[in-house]
C-alpha atoms as a PDB file:
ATOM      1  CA  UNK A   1      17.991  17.589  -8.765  1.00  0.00           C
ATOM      2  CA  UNK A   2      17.511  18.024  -5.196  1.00  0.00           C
ATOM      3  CA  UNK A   3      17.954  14.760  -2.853  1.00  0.00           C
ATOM      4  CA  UNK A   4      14.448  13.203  -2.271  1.00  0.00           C
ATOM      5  CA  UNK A   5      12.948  13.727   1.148  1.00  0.00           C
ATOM      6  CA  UNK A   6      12.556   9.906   2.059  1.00  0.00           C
ATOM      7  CA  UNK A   7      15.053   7.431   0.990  1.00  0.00           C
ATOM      8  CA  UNK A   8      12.975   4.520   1.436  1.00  0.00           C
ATOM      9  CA  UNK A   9       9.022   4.297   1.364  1.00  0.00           C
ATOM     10  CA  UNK A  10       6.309   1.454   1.753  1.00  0.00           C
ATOM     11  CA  UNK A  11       3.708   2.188  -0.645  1.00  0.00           C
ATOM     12  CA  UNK A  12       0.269   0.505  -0.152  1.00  0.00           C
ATOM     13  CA  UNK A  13      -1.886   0.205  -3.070  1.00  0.00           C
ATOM     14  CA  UNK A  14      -5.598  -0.778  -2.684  1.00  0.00           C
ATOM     15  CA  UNK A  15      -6.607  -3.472  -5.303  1.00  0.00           C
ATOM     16  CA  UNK A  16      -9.397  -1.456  -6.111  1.00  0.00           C
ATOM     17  CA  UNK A  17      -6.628   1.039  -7.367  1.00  0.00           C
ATOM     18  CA  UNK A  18      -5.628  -1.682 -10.136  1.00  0.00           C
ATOM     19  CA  UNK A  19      -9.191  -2.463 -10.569  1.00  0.00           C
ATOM     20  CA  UNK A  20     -11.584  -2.515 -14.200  1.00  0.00           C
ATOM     21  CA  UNK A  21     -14.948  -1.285 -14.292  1.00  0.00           C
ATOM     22  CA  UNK A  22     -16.826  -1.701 -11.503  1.00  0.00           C
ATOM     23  CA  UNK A  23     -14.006  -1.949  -8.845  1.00  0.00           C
ATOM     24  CA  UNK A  24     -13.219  -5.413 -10.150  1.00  0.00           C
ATOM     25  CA  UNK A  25     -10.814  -7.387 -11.870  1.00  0.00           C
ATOM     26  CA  UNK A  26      -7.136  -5.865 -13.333  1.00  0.00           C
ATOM     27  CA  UNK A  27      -7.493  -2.430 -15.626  1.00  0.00           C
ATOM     28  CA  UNK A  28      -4.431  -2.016 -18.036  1.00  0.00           C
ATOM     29  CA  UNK A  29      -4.562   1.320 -17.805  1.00  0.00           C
ATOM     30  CA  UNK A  30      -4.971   1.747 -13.514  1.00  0.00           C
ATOM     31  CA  UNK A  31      -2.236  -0.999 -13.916  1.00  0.00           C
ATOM     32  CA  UNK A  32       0.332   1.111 -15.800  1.00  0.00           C
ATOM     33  CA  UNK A  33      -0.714   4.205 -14.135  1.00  0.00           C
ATOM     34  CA  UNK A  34       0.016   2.395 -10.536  1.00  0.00           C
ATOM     35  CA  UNK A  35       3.470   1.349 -12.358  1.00  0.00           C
ATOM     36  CA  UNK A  36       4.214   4.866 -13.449  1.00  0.00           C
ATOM     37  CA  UNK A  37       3.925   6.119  -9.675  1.00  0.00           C
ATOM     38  CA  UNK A  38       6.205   3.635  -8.962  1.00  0.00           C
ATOM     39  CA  UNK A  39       8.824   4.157 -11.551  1.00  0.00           C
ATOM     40  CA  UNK A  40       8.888   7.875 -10.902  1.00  0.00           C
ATOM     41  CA  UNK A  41      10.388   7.034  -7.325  1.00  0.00           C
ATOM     42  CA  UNK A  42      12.320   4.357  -8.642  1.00  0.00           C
ATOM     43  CA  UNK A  43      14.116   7.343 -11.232  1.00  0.00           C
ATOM     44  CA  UNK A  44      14.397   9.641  -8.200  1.00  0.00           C
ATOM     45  CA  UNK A  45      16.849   6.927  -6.490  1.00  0.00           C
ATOM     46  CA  UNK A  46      14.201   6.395  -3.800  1.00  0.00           C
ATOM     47  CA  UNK A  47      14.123   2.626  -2.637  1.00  0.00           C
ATOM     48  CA  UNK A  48      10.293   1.190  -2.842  1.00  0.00           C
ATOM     49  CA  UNK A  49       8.649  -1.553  -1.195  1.00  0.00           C
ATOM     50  CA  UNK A  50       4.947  -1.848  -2.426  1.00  0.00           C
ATOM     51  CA  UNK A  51       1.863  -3.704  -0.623  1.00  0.00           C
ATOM     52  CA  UNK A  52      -0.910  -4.826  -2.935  1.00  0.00           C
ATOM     53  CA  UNK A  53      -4.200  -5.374  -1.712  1.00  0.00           C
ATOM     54  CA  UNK A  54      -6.937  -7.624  -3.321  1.00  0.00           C
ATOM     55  CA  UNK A  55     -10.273  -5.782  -3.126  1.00  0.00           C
ATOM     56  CA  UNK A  56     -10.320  -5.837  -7.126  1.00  0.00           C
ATOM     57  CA  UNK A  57     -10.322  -9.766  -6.957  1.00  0.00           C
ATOM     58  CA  UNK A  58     -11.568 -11.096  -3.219  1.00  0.00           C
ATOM     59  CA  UNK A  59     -12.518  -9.962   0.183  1.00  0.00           C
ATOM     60  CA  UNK A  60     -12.155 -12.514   2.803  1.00  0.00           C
ATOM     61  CA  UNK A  61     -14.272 -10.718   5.647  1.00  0.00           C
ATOM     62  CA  UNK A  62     -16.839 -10.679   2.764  1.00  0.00           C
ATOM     63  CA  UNK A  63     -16.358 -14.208   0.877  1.00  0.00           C
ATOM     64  CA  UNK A  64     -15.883 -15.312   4.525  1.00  0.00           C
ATOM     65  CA  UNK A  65     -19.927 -14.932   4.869  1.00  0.00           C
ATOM     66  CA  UNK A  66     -20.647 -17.251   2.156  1.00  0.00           C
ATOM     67  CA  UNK A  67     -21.922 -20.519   2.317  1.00  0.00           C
ATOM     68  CA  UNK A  68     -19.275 -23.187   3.723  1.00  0.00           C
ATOM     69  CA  UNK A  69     -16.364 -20.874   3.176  1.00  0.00           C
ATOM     70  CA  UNK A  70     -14.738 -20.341   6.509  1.00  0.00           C
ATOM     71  CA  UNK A  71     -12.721 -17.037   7.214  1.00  0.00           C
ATOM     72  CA  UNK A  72      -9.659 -18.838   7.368  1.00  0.00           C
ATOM     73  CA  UNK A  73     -10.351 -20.255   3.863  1.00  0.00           C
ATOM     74  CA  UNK A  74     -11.249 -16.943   2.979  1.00  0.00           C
ATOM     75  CA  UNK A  75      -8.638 -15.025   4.109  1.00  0.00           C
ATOM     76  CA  UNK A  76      -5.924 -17.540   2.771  1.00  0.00           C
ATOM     77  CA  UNK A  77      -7.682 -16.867  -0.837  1.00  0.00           C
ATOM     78  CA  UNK A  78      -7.647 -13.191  -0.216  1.00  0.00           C
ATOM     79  CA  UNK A  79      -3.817 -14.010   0.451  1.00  0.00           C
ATOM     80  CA  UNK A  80      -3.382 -15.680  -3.033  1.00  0.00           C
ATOM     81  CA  UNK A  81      -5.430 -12.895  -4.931  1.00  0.00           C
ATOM     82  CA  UNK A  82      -2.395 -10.316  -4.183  1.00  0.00           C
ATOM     83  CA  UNK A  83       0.348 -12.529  -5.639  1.00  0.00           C
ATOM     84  CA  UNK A  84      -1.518 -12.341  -8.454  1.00  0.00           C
ATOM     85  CA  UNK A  85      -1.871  -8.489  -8.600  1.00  0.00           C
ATOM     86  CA  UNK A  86       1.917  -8.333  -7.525  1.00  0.00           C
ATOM     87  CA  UNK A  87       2.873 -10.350 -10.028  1.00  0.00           C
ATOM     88  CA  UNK A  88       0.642  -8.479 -12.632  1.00  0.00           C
ATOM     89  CA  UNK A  89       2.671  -5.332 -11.161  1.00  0.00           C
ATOM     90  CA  UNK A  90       6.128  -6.914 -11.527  1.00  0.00           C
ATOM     91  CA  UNK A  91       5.539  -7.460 -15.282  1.00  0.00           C
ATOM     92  CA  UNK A  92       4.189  -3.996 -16.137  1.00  0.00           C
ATOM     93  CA  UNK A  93       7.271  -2.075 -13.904  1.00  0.00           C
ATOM     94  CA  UNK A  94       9.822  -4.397 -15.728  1.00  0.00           C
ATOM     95  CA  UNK A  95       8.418  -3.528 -19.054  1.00  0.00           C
ATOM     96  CA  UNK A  96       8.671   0.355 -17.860  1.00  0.00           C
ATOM     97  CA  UNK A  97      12.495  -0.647 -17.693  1.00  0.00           C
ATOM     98  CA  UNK A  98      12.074  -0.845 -13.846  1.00  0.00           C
ATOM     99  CA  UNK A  99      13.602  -4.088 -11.922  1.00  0.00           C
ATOM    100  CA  UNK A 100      11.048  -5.471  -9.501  1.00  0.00           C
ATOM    101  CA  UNK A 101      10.344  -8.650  -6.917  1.00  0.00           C
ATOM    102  CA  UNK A 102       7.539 -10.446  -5.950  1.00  0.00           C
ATOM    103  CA  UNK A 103       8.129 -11.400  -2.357  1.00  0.00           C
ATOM    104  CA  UNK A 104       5.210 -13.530  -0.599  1.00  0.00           C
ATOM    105  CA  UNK A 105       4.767 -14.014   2.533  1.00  0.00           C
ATOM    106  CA  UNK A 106       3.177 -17.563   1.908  1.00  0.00           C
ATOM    107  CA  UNK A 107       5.130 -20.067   0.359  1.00  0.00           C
ATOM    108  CA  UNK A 108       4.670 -20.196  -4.260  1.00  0.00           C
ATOM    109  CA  UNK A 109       8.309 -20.682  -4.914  1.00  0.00           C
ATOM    110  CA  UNK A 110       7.226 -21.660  -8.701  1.00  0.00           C
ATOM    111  CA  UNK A 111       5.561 -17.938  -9.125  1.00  0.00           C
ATOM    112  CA  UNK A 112       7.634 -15.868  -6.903  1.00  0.00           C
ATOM    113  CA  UNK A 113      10.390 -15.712  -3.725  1.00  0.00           C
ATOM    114  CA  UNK A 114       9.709 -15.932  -0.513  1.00  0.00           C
ATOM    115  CA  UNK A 115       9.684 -12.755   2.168  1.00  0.00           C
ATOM    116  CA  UNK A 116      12.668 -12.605   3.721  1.00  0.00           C
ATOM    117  CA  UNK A 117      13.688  -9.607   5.502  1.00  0.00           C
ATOM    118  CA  UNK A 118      17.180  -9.462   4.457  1.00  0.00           C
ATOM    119  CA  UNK A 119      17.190 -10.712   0.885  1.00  0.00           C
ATOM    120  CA  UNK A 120      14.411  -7.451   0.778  1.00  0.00           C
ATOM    121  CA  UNK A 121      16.178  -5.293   1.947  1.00  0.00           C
ATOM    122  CA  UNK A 122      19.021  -6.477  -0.221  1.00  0.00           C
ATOM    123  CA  UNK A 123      17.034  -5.850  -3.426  1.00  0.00           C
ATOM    124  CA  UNK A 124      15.819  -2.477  -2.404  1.00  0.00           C
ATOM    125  CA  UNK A 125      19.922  -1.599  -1.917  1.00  0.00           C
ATOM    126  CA  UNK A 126      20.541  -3.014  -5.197  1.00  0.00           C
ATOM    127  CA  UNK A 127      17.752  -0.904  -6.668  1.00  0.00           C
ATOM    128  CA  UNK A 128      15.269  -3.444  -7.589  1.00  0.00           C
ATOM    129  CA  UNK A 129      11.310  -2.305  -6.011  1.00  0.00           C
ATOM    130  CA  UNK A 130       9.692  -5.244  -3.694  1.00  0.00           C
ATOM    131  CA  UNK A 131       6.557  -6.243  -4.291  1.00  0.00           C
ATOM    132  CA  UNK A 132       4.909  -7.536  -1.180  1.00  0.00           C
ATOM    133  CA  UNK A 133       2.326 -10.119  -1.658  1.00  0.00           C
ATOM    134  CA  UNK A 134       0.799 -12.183   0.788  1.00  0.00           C
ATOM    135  CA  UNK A 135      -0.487 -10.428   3.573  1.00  0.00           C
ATOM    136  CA  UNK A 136       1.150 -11.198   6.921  1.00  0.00           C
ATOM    137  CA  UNK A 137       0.763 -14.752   5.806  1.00  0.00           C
ATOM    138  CA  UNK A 138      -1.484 -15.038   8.709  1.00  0.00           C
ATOM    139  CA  UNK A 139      -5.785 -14.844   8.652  1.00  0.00           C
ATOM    140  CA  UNK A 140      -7.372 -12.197  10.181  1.00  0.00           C
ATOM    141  CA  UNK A 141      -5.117  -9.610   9.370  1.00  0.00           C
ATOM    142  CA  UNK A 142      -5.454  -6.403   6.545  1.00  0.00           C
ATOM    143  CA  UNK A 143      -3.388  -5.833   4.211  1.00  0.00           C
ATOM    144  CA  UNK A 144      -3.573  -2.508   6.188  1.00  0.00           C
ATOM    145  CA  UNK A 145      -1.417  -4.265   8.834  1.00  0.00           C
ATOM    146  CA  UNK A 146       0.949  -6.021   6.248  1.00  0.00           C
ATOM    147  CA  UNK A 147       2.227  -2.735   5.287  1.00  0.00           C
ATOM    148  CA  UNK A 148       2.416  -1.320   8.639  1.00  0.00           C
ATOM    149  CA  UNK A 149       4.442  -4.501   9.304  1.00  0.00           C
ATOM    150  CA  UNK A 150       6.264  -4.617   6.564  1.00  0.00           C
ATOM    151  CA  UNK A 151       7.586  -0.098   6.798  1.00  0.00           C
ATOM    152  CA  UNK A 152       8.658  -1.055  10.367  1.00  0.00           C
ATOM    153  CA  UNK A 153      10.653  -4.118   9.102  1.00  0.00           C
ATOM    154  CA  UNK A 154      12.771  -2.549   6.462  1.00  0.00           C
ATOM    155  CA  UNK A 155      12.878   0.473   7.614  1.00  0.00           C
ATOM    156  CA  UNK A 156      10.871   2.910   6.109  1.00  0.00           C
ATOM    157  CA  UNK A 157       9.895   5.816   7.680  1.00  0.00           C
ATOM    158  CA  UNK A 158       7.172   6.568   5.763  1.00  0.00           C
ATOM    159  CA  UNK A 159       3.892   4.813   4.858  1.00  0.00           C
ATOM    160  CA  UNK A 160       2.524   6.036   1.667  1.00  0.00           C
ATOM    161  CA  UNK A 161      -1.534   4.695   1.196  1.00  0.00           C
ATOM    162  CA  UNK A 162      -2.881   5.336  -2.136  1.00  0.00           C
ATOM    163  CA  UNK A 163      -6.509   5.550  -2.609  1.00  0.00           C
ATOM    164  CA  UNK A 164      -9.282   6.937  -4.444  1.00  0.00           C
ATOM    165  CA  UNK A 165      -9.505  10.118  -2.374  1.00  0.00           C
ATOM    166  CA  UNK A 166      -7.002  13.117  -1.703  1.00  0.00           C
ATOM    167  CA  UNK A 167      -6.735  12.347   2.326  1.00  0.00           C
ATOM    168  CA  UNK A 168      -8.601  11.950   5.069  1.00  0.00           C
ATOM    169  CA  UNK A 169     -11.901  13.114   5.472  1.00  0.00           C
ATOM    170  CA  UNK A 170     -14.116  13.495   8.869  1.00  0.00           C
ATOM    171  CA  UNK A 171     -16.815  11.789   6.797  1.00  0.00           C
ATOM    172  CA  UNK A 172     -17.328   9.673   3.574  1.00  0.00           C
ATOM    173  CA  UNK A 173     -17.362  12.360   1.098  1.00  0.00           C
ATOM    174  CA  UNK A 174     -19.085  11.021  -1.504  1.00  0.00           C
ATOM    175  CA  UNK A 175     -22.224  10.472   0.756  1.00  0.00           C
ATOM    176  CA  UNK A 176     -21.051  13.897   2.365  1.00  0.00           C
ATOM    177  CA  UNK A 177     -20.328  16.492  -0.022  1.00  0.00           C
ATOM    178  CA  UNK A 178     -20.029  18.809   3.696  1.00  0.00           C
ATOM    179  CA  UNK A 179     -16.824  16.419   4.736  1.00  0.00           C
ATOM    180  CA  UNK A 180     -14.252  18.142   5.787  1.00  0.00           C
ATOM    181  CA  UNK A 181     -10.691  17.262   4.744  1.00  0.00           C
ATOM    182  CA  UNK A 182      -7.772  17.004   6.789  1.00  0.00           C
ATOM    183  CA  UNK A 183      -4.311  18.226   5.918  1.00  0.00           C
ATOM    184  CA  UNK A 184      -2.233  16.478   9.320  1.00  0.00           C
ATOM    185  CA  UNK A 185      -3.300  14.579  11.658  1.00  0.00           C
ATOM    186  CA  UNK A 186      -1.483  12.763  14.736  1.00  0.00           C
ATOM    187  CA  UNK A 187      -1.997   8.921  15.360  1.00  0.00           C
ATOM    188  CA  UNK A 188      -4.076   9.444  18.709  1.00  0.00           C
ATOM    189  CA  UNK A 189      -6.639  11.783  16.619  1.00  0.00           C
ATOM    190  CA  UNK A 190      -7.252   9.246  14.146  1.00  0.00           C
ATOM    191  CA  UNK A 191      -7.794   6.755  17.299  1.00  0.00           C
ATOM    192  CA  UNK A 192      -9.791   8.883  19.333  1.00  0.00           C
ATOM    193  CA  UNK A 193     -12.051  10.480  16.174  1.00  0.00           C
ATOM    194  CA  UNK A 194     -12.028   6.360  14.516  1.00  0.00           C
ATOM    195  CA  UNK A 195     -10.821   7.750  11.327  1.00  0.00           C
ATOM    196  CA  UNK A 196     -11.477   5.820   8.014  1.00  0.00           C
ATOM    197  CA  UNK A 197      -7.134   6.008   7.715  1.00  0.00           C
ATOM    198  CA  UNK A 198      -6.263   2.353   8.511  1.00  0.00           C
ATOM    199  CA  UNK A 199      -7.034   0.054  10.364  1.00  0.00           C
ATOM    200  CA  UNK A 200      -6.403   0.326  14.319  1.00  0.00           C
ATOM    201  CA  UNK A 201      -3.562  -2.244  14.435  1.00  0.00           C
ATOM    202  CA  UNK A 202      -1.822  -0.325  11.482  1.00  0.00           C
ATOM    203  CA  UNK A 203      -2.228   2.793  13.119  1.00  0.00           C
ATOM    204  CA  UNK A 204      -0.762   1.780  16.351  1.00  0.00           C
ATOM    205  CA  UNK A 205       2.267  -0.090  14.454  1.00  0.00           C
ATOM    206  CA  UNK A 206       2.962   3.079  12.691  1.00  0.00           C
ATOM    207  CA  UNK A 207       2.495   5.343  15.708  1.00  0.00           C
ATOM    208  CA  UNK A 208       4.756   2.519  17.830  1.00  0.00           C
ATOM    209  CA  UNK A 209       7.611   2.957  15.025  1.00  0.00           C
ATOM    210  CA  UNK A 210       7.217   6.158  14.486  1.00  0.00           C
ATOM    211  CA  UNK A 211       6.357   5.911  11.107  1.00  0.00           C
ATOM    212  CA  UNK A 212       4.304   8.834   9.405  1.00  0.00           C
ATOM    213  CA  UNK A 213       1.417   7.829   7.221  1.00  0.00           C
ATOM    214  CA  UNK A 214       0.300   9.904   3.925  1.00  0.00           C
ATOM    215  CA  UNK A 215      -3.258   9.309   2.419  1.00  0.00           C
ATOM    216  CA  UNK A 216      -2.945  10.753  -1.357  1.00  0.00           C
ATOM    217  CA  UNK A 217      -5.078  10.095  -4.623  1.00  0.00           C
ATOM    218  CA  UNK A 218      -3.325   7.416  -7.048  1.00  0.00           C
ATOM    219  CA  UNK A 219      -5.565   8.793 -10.018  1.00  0.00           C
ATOM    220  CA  UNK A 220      -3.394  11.609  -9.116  1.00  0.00           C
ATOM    221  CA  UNK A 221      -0.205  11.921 -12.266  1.00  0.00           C
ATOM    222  CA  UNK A 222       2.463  12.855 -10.518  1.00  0.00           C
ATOM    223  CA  UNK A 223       1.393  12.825  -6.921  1.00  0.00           C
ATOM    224  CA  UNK A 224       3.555   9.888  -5.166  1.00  0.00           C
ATOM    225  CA  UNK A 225       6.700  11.670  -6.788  1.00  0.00           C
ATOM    226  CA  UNK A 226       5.464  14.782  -5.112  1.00  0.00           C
ATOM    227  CA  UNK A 227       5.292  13.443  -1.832  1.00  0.00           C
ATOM    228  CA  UNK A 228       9.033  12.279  -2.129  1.00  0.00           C
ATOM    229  CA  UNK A 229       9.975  15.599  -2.730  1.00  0.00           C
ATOM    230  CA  UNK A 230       8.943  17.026   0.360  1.00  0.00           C
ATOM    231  CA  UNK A 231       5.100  18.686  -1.342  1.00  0.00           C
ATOM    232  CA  UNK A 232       2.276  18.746   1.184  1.00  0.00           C
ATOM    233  CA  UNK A 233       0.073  16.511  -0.566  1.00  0.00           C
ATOM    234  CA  UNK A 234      -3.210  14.513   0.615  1.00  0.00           C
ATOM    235  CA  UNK A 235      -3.205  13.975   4.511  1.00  0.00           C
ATOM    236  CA  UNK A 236      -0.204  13.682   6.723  1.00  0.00           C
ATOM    237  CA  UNK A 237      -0.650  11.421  10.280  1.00  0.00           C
ATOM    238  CA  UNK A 238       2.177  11.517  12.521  1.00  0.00           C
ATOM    239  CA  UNK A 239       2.903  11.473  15.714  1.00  0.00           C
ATOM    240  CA  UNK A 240       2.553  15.348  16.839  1.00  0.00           C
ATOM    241  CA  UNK A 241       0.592  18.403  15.367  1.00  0.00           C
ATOM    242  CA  UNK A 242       3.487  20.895  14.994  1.00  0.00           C
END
């Protein structure tokens, strides 16, 4: 088997990609999917580092607008909302036979360990995949950001965002069935054009570390193995159009 392309990826993982019917709650079966993806990296000796978001459970920016709920409050239950899909993920990779982590970036010591840059980058050596819950630990910031944060920390050198569309488009295209789709991008087009990629503070981290970002369907079998391979697949953003 050839030698994978990237040795080390952060995979971010919308929590409307673990989500039931109706983009909420946990699905068992977008749940083992999600762990499959991961597992066929894990197999291929690439090291992965995952970022959960928590769309399928809260929204701070939107719970944030309720009554008496402050977006602090909100953002800090946002926060809790992806331990719980991380640790959801951690059980279904480990019964797929793959080791995993739950690191938060706010304290739960009884439920998981705390993000440390070191000890996760130890457990990615030793072959376990991270799990990184949390956020930033800090309001006001995406989970977007978190994994932007979290490639340039341990090193990855690329940013792998799964969705629920096959890359970028220059439109919604589901309200757009004229959207165009991109196949590479650089960082200062998806600026300049406002992009629906991430958001800007992701993009600039990436850009800023030189980190190249792939948009790619999760419903996709098959597709995050692909990309570790070396396949054009979904969207690439980098930093030059070659």
């Amino acid at each position: 088997m050839d030698a994978p392309a990237y040795r080390r990826v952060l995979l971010k993982i919308s929590g409307e990609g673990l989500s039931g019917p109706g983009g909420s709650g946990l699905s068992s079966e977008h749940l083992a999917r999600s762990a499959r993806q991961i597992a066929e990296l894990h197999h291929m000796g690439v090291q992965v580092a995952v970022v959960v978001g928590a769309g399928n459970l809260i929204r701070g920016a939107d719970l944030s607008n309720a009554v008496g709920i402050g977006r602090v409050t909100a953002d800090q239950m946002g926060m809790l909302a992806t331990v719980i899909n991380a640790l959801a993920m951690q059980d279904v990779l480990e019964s797929q036979g793959v080791p995993a982590r739950v690191c938060s970036a706010i304290g739960i010591t009884a439920l998981c360990e705390p993000f440390i840059r070191r000890r996760a980058i130890k457990h990615l050596d030793s072959g376990r995949v991270i799990l990184l819950a949390g956020g930033t630990g800090n309001p006001f910031f995406t989970t977007d950001t978190c994994a932007a944060l979290r490639a340039a920390e341990i090193g990855a050198k690329v940013l792998i965002k799964a969705t629920k569309v096959d890359g970028v488009y220059s439109a919604d295209p589901v309200k757009n069935p004229a959207a165009i789709r991109f196949n590479r991008l650089t960082f200062d087009d998806v600026l300049a054009k406002k992009l629906a990629v991430m958001d800007q503070s992701a993009i600039a981290m990436c850009r800023e570390n030189e980190i190249d970002i792939i948009v790619c369907n999760l419903m996709a079998d098959g597709v995050v193995a692909r990309i570790a391979r070396g396949e054009r697949v979904g969207t690439l953003v980098t930093t030059a159009v070659t």
